[in-house]
Protein backbone atom coordinates (compact mmCIF):
# COMPACT_ATOMS: atom_id res chain seq x y z
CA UNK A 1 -17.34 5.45 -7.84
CA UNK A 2 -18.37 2.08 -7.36
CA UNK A 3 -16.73 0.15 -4.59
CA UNK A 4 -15.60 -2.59 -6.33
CA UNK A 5 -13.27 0.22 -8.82
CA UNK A 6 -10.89 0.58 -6.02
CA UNK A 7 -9.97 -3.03 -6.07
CA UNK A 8 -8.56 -2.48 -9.81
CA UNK A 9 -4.50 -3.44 -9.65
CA UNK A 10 -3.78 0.30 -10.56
CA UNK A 11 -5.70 1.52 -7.53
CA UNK A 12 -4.06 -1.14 -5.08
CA UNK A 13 -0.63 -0.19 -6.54
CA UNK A 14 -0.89 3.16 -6.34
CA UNK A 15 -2.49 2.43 -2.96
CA UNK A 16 1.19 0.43 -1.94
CA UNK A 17 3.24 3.17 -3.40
CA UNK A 18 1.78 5.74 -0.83
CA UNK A 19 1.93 3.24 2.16
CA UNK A 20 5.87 3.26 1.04
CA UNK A 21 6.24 6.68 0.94
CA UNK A 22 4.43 7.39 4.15
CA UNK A 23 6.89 5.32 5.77
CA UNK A 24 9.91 6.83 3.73
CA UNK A 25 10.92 4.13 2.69
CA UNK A 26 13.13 2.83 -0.16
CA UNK A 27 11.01 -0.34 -2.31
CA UNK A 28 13.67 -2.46 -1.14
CA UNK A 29 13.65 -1.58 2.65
CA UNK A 30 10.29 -1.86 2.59
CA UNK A 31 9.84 -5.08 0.83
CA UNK A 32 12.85 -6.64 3.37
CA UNK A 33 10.81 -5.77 6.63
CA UNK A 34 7.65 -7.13 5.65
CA UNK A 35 10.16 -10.46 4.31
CA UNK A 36 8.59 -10.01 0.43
CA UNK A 37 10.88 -10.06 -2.29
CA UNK A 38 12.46 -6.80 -3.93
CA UNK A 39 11.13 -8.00 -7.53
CA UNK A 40 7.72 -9.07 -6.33
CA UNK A 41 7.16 -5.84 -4.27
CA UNK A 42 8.38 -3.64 -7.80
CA UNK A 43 5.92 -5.99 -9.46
CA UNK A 44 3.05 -4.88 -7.07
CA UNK A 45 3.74 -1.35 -6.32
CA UNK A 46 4.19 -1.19 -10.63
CA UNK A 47 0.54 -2.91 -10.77
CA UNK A 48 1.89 -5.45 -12.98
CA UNK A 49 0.81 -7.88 -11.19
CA UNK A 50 -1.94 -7.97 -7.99
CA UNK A 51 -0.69 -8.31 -4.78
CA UNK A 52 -1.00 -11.69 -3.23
CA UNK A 53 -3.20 -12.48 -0.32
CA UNK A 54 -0.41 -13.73 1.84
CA UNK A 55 2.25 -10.61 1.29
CA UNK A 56 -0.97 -8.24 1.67
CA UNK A 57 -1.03 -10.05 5.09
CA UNK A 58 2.63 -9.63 5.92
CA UNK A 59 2.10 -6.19 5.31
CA UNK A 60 -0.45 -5.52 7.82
CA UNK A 61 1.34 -7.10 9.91
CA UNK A 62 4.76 -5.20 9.21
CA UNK A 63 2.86 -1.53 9.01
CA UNK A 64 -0.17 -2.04 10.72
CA UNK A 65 -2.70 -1.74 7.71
CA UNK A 66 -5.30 -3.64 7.10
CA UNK A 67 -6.64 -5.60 4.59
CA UNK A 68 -9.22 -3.24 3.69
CA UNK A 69 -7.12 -0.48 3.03
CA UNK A 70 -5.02 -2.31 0.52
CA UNK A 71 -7.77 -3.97 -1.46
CA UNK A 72 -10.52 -1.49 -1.18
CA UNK A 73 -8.80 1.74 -0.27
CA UNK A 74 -10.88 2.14 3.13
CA UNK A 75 -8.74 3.80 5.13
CA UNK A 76 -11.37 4.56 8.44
CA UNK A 77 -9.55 1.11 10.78
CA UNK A 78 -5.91 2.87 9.71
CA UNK A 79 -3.78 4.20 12.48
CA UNK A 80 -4.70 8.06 12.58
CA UNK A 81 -0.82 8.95 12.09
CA UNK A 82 -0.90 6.51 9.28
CA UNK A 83 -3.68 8.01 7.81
CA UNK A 84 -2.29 11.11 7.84
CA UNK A 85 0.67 10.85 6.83
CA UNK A 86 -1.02 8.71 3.67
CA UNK A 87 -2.52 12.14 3.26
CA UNK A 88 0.08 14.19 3.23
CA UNK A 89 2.12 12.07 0.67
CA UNK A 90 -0.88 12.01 -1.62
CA UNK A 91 -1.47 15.66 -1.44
CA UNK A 92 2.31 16.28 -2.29
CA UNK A 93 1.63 14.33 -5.35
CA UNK A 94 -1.36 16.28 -6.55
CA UNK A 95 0.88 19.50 -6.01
């Protein structure tokens, strides 16, 4: 898979969706502490619309991600307990 595929607003969504979940975290919570907007945070985590550089930002500043994770899905400069538990909530989903 081509690098540039994980960029795709279904990738990055379903990218924000796990972050969320890692942290256990309701979409509203979550949105509040990184100072986003409930609607615009559904709107990303949905993939209906691409995540803006500036909230991506806020973000990584609110969970300690990086940039690189949330565009590109390169998760090697993530916290190792963030990583992990990224993991875990994505293996839950593939049952």
């Amino acid at each position: 898979m081509a690098l540039a595929d994980e960029a795709v607003p279904a990738r990055i969504a379903a990218r924000l969706s796990l972050v969320r979940e890692a942290h256990g975290l309701t979409q509203t919570e979550f949105a509040r502490r990184a100072g986003l907007g409930v609607s615009a945070w559904n709107n990303y985590e949905s993939g209906r619309k691409r995540i803006s550089i500036d909230a991506a930002i806020a973000l990584c500043e609110t969970y300690n991600l990086t940039l690189d994770y949330i565009y590109l899905g390169d998760a090697s400069n993530l916290p190792h307990k963030l990583a992990t538990a990224i993991d875990s909530v994505n293996n839950l989903r593939k049952g």
